[in-house]
Protein backbone atom coordinates (compact mmCIF):
# COMPACT_ATOMS: atom_id res chain seq x y z
CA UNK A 1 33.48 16.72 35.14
CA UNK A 2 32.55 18.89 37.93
CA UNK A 3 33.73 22.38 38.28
CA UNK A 4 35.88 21.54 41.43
CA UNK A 5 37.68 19.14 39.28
CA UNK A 6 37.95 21.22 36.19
CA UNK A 7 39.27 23.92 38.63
CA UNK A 8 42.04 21.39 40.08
CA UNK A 9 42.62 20.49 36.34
CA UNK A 10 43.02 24.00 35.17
CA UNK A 11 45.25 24.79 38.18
CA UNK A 12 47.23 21.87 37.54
CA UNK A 13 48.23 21.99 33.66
CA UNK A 14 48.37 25.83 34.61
CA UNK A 15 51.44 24.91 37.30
CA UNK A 16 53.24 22.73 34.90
CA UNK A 17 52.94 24.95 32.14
CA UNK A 18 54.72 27.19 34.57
CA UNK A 19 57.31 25.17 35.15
CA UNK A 20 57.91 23.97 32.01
CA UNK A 21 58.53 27.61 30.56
CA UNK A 22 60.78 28.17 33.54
CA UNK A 23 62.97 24.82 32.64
CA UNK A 24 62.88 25.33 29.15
CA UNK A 25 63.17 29.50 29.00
CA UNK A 26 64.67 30.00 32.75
CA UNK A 27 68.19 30.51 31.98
CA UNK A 28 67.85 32.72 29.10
CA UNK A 29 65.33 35.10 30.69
CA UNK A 30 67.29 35.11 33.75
CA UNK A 31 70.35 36.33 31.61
CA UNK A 32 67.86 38.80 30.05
CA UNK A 33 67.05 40.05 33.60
CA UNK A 34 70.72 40.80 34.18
CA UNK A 35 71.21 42.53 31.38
CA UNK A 36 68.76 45.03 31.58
CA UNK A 37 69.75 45.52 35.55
CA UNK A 38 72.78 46.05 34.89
CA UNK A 39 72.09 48.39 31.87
CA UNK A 40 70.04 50.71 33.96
CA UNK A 41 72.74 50.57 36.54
CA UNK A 42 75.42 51.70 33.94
CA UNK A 43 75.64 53.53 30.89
CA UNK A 44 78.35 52.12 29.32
CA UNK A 45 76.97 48.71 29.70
CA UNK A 46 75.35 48.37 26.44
CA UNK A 47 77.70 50.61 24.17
CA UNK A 48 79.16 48.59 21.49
CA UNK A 49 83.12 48.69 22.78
CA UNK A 50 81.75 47.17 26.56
CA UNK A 51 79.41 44.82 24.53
CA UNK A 52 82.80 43.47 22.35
CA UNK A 53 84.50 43.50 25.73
CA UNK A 54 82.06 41.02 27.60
CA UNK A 55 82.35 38.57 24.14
CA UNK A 56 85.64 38.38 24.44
CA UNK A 57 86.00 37.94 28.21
CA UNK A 58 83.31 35.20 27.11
CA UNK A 59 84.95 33.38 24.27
CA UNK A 60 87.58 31.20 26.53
CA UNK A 61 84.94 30.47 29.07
CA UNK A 62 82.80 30.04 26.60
CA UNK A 63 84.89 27.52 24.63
CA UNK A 64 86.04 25.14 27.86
CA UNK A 65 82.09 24.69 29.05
CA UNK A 66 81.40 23.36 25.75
CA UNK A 67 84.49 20.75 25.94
CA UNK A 68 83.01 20.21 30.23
CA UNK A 69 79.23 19.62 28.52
CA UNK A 70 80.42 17.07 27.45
CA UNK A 71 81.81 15.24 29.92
CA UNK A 72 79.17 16.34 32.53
CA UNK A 73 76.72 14.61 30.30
CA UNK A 74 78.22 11.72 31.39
CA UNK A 75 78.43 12.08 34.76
CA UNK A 76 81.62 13.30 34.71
CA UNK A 77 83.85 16.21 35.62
CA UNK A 78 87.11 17.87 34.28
CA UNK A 79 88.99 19.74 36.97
CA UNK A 80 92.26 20.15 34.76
CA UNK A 81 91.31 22.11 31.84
CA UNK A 82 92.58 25.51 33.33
CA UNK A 83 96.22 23.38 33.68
CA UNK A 84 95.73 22.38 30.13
CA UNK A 85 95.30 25.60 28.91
CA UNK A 86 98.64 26.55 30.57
CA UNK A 87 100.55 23.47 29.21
CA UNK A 88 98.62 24.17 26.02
CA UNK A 89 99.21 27.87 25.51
CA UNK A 90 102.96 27.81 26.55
CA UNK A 91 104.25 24.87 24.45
CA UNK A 92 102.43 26.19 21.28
CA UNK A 93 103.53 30.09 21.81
CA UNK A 94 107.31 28.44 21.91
CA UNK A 95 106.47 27.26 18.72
CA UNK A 96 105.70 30.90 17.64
CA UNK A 97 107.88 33.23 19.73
CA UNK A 98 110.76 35.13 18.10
CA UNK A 99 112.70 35.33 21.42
CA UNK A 100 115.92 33.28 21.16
CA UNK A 101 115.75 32.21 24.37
CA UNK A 102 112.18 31.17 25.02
CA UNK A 103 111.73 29.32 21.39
CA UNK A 104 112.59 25.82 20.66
CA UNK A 105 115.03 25.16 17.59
CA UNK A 106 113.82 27.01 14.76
CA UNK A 107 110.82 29.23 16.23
CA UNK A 108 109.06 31.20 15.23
CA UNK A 109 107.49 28.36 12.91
CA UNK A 110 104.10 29.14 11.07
CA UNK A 111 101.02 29.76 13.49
CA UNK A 112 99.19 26.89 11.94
CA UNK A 113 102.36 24.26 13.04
CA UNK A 114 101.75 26.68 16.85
CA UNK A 115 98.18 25.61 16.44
CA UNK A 116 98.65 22.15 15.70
CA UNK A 117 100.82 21.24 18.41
CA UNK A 118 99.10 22.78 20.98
CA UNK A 119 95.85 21.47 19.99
CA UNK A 120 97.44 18.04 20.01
CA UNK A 121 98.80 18.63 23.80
CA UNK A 122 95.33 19.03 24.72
CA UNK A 123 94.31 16.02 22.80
CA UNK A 124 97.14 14.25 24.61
CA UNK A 125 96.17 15.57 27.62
CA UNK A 126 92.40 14.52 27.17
CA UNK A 127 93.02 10.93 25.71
CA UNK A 128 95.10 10.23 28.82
CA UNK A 129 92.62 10.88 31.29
CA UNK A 130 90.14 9.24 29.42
CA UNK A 131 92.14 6.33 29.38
CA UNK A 132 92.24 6.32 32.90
CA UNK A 133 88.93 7.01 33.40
CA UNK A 134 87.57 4.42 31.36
CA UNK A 135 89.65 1.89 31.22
CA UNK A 136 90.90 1.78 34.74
CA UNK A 137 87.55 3.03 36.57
CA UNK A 138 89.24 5.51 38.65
CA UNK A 139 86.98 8.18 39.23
CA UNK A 140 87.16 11.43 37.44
CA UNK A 141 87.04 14.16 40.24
CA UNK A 142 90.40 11.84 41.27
CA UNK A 143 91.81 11.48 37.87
CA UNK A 144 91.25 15.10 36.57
CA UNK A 145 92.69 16.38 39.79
CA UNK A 146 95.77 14.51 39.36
CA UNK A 147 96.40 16.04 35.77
CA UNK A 148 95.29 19.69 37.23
CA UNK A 149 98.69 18.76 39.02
CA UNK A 150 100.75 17.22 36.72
CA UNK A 151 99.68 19.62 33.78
CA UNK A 152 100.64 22.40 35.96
CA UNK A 153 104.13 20.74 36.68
CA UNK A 154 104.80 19.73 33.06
CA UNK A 155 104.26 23.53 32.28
CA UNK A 156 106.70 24.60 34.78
CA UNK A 157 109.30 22.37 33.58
CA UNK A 158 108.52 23.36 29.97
CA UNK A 159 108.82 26.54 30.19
CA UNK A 160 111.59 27.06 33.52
CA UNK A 161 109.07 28.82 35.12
CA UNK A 162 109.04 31.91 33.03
CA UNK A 163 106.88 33.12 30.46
CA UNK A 164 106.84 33.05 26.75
CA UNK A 165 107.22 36.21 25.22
CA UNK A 166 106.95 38.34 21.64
CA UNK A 167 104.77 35.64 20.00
CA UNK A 168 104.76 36.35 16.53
CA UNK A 169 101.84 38.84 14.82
CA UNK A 170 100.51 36.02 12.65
CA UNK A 171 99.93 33.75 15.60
CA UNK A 172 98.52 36.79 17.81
CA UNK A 173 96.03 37.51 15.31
CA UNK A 174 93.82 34.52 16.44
CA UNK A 175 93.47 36.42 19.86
CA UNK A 176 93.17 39.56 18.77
CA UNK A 177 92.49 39.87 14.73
CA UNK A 178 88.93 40.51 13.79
CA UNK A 179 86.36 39.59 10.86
CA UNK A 180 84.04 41.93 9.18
CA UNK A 181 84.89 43.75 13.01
CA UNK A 182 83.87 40.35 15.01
CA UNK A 183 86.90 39.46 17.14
CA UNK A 184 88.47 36.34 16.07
CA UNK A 185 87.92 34.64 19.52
CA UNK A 186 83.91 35.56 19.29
CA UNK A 187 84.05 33.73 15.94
CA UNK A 188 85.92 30.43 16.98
CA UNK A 189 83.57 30.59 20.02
CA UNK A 190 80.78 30.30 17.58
CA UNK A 191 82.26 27.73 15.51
CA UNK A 192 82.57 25.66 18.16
CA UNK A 193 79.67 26.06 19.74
CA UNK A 194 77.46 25.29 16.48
CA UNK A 195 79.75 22.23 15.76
CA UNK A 196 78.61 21.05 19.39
CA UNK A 197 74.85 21.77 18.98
CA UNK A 198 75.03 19.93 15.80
CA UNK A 199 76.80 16.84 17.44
CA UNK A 200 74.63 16.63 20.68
CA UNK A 201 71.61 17.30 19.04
CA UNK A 202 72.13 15.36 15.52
CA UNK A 203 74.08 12.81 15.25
CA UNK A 204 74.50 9.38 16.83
CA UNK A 205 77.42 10.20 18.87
CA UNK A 206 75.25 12.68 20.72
CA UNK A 207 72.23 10.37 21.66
CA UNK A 208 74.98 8.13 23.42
CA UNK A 209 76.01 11.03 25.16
CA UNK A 210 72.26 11.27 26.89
CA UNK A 211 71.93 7.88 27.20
CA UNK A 212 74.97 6.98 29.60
CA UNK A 213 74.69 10.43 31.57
CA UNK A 214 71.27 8.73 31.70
CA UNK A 215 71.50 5.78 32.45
CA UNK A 216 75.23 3.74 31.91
CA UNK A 217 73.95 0.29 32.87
CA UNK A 218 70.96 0.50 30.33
CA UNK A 219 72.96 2.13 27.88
CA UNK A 220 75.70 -1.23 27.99
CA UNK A 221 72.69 -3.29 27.63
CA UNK A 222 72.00 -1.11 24.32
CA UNK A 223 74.85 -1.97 23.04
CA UNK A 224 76.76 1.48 23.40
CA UNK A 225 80.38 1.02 24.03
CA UNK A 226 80.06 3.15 27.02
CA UNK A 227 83.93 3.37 27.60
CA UNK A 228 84.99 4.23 24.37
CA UNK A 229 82.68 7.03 24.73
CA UNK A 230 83.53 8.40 27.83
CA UNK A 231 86.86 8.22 26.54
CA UNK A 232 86.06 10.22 23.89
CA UNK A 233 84.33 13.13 25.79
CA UNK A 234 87.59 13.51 27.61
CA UNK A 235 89.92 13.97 24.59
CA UNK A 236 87.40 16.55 23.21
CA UNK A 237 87.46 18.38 26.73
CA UNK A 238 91.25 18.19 25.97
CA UNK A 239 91.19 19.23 22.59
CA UNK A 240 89.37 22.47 23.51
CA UNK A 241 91.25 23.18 26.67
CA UNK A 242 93.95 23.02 24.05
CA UNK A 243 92.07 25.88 21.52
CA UNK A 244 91.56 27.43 24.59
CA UNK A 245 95.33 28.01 25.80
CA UNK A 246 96.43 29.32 22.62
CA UNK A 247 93.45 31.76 22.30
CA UNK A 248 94.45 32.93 25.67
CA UNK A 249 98.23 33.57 24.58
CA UNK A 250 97.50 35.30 21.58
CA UNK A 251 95.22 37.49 23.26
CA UNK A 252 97.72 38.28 25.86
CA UNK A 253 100.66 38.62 23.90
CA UNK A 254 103.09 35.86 26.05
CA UNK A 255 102.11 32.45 27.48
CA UNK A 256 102.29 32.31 31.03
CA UNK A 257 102.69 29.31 33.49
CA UNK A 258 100.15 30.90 36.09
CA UNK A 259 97.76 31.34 32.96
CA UNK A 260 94.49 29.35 33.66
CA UNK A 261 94.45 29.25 37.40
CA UNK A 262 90.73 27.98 38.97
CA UNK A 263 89.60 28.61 34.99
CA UNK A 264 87.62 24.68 35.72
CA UNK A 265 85.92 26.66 38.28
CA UNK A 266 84.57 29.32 35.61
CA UNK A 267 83.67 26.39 33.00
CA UNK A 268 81.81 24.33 35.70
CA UNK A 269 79.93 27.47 36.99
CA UNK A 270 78.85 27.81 33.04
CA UNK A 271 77.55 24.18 32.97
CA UNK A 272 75.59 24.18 35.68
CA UNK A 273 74.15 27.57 35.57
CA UNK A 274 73.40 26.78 32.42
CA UNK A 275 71.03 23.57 33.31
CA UNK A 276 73.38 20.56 32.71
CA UNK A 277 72.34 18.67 35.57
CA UNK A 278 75.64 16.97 37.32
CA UNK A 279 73.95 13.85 37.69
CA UNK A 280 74.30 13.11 34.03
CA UNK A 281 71.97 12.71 30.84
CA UNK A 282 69.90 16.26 31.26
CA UNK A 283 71.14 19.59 29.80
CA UNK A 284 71.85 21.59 26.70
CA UNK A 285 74.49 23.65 24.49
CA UNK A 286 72.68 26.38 24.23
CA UNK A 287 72.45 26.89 28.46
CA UNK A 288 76.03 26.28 28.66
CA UNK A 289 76.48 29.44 26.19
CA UNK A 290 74.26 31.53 27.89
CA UNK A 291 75.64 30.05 31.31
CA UNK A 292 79.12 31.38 30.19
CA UNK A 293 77.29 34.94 28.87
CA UNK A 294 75.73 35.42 32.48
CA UNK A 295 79.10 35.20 33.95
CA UNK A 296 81.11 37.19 31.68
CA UNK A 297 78.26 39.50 32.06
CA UNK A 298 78.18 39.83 35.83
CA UNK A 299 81.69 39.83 35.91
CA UNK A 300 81.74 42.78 33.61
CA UNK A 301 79.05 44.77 35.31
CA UNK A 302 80.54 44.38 38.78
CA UNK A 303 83.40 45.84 37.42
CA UNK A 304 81.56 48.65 36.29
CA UNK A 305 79.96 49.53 38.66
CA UNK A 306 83.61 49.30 40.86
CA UNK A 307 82.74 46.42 43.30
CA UNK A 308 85.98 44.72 43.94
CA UNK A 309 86.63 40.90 42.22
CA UNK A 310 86.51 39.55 45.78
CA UNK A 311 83.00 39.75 45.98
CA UNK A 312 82.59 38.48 42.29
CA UNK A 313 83.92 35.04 43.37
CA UNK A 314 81.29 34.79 46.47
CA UNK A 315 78.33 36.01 43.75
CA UNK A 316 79.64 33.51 41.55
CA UNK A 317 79.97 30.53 43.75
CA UNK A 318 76.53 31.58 45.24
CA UNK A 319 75.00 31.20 41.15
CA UNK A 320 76.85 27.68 41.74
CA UNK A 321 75.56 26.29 44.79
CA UNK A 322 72.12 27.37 43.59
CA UNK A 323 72.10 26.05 40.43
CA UNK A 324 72.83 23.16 41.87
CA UNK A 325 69.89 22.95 44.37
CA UNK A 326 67.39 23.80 41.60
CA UNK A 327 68.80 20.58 39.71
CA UNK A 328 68.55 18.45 42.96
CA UNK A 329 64.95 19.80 43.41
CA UNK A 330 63.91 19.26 39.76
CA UNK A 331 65.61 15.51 40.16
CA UNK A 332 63.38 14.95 43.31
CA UNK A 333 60.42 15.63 41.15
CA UNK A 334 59.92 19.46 43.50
């Protein structure tokens, strides 16, 4: 080989090295980067209340990106989660308030009946979509919008507009109880999230996932029953919206029917920032965590450092619109 060529060679393994670090490592040294920014920038960043702070303003996030992995795996999308987690949060927390008006007959009941109810409304919630998704071949930006509607509605009517108030200490304590001084929302987060890896990355449920984000037509030929799993992806999308909600009331104290507004927004940003590509097939847990981290964080730090929320939702769309290009790019072989 001649030294021009070994030179081209070198240069060329030394370019994809490159940018197979970036793909692989990108998102977590880019969450890296903002930490340390914003730690220089304020000194209250990194002290241990502000760190417990940013977890817990992580946690919900956190726990809807992991349901919307899933279903953006499959080329899909979710835009009702945040009216899920209304619905969700308001018809459990009747199930646990001790206000005689708000309650249904016999609250307050024990949290775990709260918990089960309102983690079947999300199932419902989820299994209904994915019926209509899969079954009837709408698409899901049109389906998921039309329960982002309805959910919403359903809450109203639930609840007569008003919120539901003194939930019970028991059923609080998920939101704001702690473990060995972890708050209990960190800890669910992480439960769920390693209950995710483990099914995306090890079982056979989780190689279907990747193969009809991949490619649904090859996937059929396989032998996958690709609408029983898209079904699926839904009702787990549900069922966490669901975990969500209550986590959100218990934190708070009362459910409220405005709780969750543009929250799909938040879990999408996650997903993609995180290097789930919305074409399907390509992406990973583990991004969608640190996806949700890098927005709690900035979100956090802005607010440190006093810079109104208004500009927090242009930063964050921005992270959106280019996380988004780089996936286009890296699809187009750039």
């Amino acid at each position: 080989m001649s030294a021009t060529e070994d030179n081209q060679s070198n240069s060329w393994f030394g370019s994809d090295r490159r940018r197979l670090i970036i793909q692989e490592y990108g998102i977590f040294l880019a969450f890296l980067l903002l930490a340390a920014i914003l730690s220089v920038s304020n000194e209250y960043f990194l002290t241990p209340g502000n760190i417990s702070n940013v977890l817990l303003q992580t946690s919900i996030n956190g726990v809807l990106a992991i349901g919307m992995t899933f279903v953006i795996l499959t080329r899909g999308i979710d835009l009702s989660v945040g009216s899920v987690v209304a619905l969700t949060g308001i018809v459990s927390a009747s199930f646990a308030t001790t206000s005689a008006t708000a309650g249904i007959l016999g609250a307050p009941y024990p949290p775990y009946v709260a918990l089960t109810v309102g983690v079947l409304v999300g199932l419902a919630c989820g299994a209904l979509v994915g019926v209509i998704v899969s079954r009837f071949a709408v698409p899901a930006f049109v389906a998921t919008l039309g329960m982002l509607s309805a959910a919403r509605g359903l809450t109203l009517i639930y609840g007569g507009g008003k919120p539901v108030p003194a939930l019970t200490p028991d059923f609080r304590w998920i939101g704001t109880g702690s473990v060995l001084s972890v708050p209990m929302p960190v800890i669910l987060l992480a439960i769920v999230f390693a209950v995710a890896w483990w099914v995306l990355n090890r079982t056979r449920f989780g190689r279907y996932i990747y193969a009809v984000g991949g490619n649904p037509h090859a996937a059929t030929t396989s032998g996958i029953n690709v609408s029983k799993l898209r079904f699926l992806v839904y009702v787990i999308s549900g069922g966490l919206s669901g975990l969500a909600g209550m986590l959100l009331a218990a934190r708070t104290g009362s459910a409220l029917p405005q709780a969750g507004i543009a929250y799909e927004l938040d879990a999408i940003a996650a997903v993609v920032i995180g290097g789930t590509s919305l074409s399907g097939g390509v992406g990973r847990i583990t991004g969608t965590l640190i996806g949700a981290l890098i927005i709690g964080v900035m979100n956090n730090g802005l607010d440190l450092m006093g810079i109104q929320s208004y500009y927090q939702q242009v930063l964050k769309g921005a992270l959106i619109v280019g996380a988004v290009m780089l996936d286009q790019k890296r699809n187009l072989g750039g």
